[in-house]
C-alpha atoms as a PDB file:
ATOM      1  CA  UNK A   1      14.469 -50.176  23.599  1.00  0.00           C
ATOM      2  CA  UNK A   2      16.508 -46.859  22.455  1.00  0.00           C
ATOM      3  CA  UNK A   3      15.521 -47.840  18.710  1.00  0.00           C
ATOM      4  CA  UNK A   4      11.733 -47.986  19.924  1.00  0.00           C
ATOM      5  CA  UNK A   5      12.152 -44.343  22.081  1.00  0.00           C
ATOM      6  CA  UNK A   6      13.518 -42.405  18.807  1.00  0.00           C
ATOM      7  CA  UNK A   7      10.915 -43.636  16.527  1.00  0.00           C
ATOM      8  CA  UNK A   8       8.241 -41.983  19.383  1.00  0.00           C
ATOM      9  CA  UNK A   9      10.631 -38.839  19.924  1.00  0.00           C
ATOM     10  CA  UNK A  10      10.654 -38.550  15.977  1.00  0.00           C
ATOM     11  CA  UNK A  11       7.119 -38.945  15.637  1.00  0.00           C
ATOM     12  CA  UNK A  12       5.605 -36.895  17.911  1.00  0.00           C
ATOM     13  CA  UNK A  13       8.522 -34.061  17.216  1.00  0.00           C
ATOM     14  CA  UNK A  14       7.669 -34.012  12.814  1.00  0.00           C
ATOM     15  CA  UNK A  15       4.534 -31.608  13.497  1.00  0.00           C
ATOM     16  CA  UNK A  16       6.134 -29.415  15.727  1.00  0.00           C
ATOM     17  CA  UNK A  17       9.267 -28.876  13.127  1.00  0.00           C
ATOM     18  CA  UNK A  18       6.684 -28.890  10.559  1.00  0.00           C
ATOM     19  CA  UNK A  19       4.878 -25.948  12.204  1.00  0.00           C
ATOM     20  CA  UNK A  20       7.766 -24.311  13.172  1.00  0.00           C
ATOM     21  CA  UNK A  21       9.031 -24.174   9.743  1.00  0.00           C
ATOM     22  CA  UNK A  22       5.777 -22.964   8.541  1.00  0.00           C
ATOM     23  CA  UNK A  23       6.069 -20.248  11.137  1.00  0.00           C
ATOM     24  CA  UNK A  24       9.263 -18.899   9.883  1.00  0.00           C
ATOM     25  CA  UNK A  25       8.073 -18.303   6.498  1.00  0.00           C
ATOM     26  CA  UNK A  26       7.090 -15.147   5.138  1.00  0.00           C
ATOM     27  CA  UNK A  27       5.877 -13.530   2.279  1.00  0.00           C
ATOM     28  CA  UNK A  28       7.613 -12.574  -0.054  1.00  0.00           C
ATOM     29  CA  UNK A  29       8.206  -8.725  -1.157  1.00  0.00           C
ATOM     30  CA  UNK A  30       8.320  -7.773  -4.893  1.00  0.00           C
ATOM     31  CA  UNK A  31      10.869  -5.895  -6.267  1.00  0.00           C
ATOM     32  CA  UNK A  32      13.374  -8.035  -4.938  1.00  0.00           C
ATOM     33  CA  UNK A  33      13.128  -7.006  -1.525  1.00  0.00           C
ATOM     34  CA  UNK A  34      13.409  -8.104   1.647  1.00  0.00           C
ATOM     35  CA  UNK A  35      11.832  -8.215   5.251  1.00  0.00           C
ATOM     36  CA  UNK A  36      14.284  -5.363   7.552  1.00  0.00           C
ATOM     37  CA  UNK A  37      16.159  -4.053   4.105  1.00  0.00           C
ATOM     38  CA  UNK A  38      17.644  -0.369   5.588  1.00  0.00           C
ATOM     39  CA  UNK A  39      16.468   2.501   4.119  1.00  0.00           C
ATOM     40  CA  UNK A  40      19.584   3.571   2.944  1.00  0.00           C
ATOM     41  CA  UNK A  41      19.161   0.791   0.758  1.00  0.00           C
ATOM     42  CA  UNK A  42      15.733   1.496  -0.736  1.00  0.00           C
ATOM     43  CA  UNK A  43      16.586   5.021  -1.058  1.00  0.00           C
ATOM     44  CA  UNK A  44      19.632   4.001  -3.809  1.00  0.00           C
ATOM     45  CA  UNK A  45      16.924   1.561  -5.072  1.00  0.00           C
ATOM     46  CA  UNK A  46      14.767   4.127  -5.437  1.00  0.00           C
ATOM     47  CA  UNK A  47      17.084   6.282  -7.190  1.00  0.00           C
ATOM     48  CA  UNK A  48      18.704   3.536  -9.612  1.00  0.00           C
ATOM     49  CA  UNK A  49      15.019   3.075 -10.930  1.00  0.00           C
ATOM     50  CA  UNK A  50      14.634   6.726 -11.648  1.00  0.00           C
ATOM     51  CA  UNK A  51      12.093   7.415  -9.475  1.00  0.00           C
ATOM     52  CA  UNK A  52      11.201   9.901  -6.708  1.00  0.00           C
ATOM     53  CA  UNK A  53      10.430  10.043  -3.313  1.00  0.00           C
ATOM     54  CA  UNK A  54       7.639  12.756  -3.302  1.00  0.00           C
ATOM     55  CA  UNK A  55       6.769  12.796   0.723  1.00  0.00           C
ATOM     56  CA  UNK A  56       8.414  11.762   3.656  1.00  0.00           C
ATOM     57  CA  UNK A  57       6.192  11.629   6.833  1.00  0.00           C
ATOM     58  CA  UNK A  58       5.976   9.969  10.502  1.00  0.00           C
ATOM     59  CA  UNK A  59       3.002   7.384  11.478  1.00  0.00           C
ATOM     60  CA  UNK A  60       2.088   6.380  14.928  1.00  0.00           C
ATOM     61  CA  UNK A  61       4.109   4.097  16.108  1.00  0.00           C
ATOM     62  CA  UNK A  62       7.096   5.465  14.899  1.00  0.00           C
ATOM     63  CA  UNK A  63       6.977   4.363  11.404  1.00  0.00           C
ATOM     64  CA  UNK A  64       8.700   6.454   8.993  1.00  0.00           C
ATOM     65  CA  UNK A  65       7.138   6.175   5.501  1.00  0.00           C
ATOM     66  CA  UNK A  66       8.087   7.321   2.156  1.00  0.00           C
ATOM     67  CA  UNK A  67       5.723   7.869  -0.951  1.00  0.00           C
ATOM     68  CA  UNK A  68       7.358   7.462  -4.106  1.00  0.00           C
ATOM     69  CA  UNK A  69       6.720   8.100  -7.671  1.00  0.00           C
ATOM     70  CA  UNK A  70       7.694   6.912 -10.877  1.00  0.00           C
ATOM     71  CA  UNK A  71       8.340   3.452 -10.804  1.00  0.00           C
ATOM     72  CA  UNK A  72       7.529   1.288 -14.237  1.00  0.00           C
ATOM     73  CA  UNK A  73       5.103  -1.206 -13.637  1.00  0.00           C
ATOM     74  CA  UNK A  74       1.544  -1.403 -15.232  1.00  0.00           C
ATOM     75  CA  UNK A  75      -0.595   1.231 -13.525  1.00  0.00           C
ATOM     76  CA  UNK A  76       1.485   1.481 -10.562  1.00  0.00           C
ATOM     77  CA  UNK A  77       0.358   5.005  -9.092  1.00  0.00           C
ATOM     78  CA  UNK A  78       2.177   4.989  -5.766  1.00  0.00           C
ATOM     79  CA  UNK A  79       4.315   3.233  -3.603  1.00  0.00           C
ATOM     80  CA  UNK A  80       4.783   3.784   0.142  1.00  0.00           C
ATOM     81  CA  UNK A  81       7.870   2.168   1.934  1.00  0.00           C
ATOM     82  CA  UNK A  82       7.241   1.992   5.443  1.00  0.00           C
ATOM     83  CA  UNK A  83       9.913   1.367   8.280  1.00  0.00           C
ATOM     84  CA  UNK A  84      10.798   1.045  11.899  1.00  0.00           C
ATOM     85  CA  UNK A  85      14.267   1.484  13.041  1.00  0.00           C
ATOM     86  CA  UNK A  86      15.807   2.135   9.670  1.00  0.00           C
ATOM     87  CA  UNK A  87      14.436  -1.138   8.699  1.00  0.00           C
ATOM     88  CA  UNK A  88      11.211  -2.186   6.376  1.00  0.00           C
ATOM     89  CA  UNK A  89       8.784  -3.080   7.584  1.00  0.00           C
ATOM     90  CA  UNK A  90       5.818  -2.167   5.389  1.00  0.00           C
ATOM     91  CA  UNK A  91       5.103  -2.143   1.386  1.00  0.00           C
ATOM     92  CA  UNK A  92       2.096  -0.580  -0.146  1.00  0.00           C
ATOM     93  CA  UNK A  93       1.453  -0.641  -4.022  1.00  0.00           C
ATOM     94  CA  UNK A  94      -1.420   1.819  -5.202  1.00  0.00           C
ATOM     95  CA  UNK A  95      -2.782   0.852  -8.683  1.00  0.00           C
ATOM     96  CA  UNK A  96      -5.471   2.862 -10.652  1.00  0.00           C
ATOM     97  CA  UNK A  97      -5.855   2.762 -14.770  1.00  0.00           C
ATOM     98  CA  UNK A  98      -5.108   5.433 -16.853  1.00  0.00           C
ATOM     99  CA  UNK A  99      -7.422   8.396 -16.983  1.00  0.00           C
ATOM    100  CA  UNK A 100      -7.768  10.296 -20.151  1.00  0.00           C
ATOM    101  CA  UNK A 101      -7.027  14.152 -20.536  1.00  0.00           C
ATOM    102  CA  UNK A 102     -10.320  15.127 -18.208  1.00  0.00           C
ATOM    103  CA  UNK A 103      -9.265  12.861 -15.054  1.00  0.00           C
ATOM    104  CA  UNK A 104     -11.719  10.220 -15.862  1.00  0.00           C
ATOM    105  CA  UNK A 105     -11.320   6.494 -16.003  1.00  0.00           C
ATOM    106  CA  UNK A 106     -10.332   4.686 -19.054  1.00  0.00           C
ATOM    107  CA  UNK A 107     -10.292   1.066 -17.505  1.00  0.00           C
ATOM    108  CA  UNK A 108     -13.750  -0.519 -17.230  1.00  0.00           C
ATOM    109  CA  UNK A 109     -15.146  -2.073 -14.358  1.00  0.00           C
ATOM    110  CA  UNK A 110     -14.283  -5.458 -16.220  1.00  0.00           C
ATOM    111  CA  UNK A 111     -10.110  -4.608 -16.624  1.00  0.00           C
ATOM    112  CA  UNK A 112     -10.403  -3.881 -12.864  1.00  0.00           C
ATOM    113  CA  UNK A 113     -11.689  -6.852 -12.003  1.00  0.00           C
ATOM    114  CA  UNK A 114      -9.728  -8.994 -14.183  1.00  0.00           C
ATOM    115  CA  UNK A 115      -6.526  -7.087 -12.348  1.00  0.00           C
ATOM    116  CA  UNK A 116      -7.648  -7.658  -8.913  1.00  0.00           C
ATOM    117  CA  UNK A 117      -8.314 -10.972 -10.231  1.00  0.00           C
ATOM    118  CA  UNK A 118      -4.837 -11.498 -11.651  1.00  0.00           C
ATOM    119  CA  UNK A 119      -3.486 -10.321  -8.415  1.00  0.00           C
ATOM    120  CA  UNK A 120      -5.696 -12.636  -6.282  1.00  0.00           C
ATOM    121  CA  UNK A 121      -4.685 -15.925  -8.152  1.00  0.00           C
ATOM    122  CA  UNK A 122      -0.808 -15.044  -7.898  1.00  0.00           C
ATOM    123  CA  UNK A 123      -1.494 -14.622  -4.325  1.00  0.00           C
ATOM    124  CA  UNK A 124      -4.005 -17.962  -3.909  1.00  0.00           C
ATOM    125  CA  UNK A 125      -1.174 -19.959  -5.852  1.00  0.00           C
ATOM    126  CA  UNK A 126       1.750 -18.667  -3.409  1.00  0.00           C
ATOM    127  CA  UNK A 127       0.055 -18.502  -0.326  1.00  0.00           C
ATOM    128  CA  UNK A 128      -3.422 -20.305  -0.261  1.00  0.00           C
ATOM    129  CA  UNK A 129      -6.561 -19.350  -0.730  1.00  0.00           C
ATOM    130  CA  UNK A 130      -7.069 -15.733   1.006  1.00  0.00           C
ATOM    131  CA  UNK A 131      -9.482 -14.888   3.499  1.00  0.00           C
ATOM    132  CA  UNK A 132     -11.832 -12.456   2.807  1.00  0.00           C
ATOM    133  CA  UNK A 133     -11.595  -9.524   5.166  1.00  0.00           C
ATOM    134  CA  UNK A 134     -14.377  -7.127   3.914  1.00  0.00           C
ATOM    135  CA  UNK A 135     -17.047  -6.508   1.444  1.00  0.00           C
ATOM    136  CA  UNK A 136     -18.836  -3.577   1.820  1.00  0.00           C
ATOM    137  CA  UNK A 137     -21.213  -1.581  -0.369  1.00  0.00           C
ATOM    138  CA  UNK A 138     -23.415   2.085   0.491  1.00  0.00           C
ATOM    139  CA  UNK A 139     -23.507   5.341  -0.044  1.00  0.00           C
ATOM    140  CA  UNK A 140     -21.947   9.166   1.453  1.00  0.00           C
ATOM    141  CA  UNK A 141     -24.585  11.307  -0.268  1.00  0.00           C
ATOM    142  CA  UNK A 142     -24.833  10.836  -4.088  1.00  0.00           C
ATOM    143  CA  UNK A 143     -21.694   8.579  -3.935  1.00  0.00           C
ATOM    144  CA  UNK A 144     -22.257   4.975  -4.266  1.00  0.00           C
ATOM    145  CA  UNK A 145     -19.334   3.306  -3.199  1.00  0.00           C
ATOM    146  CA  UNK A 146     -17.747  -0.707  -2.920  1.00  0.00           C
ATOM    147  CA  UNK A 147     -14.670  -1.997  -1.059  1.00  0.00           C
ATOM    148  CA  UNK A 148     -13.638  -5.315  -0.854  1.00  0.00           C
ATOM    149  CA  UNK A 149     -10.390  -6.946   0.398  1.00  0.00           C
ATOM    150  CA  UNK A 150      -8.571 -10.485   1.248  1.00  0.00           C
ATOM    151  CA  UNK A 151      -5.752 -11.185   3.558  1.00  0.00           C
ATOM    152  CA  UNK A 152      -2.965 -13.873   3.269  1.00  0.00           C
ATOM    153  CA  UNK A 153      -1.112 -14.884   6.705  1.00  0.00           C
ATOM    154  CA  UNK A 154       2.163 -16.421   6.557  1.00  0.00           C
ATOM    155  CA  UNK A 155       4.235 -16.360   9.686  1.00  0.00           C
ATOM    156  CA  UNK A 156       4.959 -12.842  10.870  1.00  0.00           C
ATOM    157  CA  UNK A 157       3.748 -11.516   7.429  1.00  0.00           C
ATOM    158  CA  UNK A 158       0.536 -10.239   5.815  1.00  0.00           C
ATOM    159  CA  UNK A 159      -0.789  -9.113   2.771  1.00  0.00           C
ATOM    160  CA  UNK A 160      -3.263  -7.338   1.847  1.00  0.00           C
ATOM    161  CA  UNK A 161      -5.655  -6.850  -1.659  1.00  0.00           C
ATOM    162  CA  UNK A 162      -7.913  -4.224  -1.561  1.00  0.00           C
ATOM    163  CA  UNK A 163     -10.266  -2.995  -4.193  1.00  0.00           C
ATOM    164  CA  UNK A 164     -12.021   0.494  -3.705  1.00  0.00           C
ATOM    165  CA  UNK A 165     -14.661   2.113  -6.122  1.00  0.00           C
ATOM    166  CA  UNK A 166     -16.554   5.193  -5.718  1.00  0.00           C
ATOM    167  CA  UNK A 167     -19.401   5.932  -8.629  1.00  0.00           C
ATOM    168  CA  UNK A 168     -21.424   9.275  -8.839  1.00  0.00           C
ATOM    169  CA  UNK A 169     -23.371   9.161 -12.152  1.00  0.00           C
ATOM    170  CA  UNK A 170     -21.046   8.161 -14.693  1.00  0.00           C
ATOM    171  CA  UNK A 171     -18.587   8.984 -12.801  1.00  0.00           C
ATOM    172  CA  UNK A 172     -16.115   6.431 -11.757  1.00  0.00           C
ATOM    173  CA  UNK A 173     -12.781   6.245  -9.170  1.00  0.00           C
ATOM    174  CA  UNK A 174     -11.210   2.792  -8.638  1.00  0.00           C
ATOM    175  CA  UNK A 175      -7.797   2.152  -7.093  1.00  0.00           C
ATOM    176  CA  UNK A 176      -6.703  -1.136  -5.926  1.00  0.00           C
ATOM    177  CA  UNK A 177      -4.019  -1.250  -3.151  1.00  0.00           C
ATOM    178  CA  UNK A 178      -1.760  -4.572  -2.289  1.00  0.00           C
ATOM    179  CA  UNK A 179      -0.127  -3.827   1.512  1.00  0.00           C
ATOM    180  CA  UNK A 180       2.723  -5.990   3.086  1.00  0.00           C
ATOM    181  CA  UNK A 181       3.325  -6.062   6.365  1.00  0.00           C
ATOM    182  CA  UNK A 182       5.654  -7.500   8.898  1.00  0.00           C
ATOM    183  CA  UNK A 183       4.177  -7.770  12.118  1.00  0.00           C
END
């Protein structure tokens, strides 16, 4: 009779620890980081990999967040560290392709993609397949311009791939942003 009231217990309690579990995992930061790091920390982090923090501001909310400059990945622009208490609680990586000695664009439409798409399929295989959170596509004035983005949920974390393009004439701007966020 006990035997037969453990095998119930255990099979109606498997989903709920297998929920749970998923629940209390999170995505995962790059550089190493992790979820409520101090920003003591990140500042000797910062400094170790020779780069700068350029501006220090407040958000609402509270939310302290640093832009910084200088760190060596491919076409990493910008990086802003975002935190609450001391502790992180936001990433944001800006990308955009070289420009050449004018200011203009040197990737093509085509390496953009195929980096957004890069980014997307390290993302799908991690987290799932990402929901699409907006396409969009009009025009301020002569200024044609696209954004499209995905989200991946996991837990208490998000992240975010976003893809922006603005295109007067030959002109071209493209910058594609990945946020984290713990919320």
């Amino acid at each position: 009779m006990h035997r037969h009231a453990f095998v119930t217990a255990a099979a109606f309690l498997a989903p709920v620890a297998g929920l749970l579990a998923q629940q209390s995992r999170q995505i995962d930061l790059p550089f190493k980081l992790t979820w409520g790091e101090s920003s003591e920390r990140i500042e000797k982090m910062i400094r170790g990999a020779a780069a700068k923090i350029s501006n220090r501001r407040l958000e609402r909310g509270g939310i302290e967040a640093w832009e910084v400059e200088g760190i060596a990945v491919e076409a990493l622009r910008k990086t802003l560290f975002r935190f609450q208490n001391d502790q992180l609680v936001g990433l944001e990586l800006q990308y955009r392709g070289p420009t050449d000695s004018n200011g203009r664009e040197t990737w093509s439409e085509e390496r953009y993609a195929d980096f957004m798409g890069r980014w997307r399929r390290n993302l799908d295989q991690q987290y799932g397949s990402g929901q699409l959170i907006t396409r969009k596509t009009g025009a301020e004035g002569d200024v044609s311009q696209t954004l499209s983005g995905y989200r991946w949920t996991l837990g208490n974390t998000t992240v975010d791939l976003i893809c922006f393009t603005a295109e007067r004439g030959p002109e071209r701007f493209q910058t594609l942003s990945v946020h984290y966020r713990l919320f």
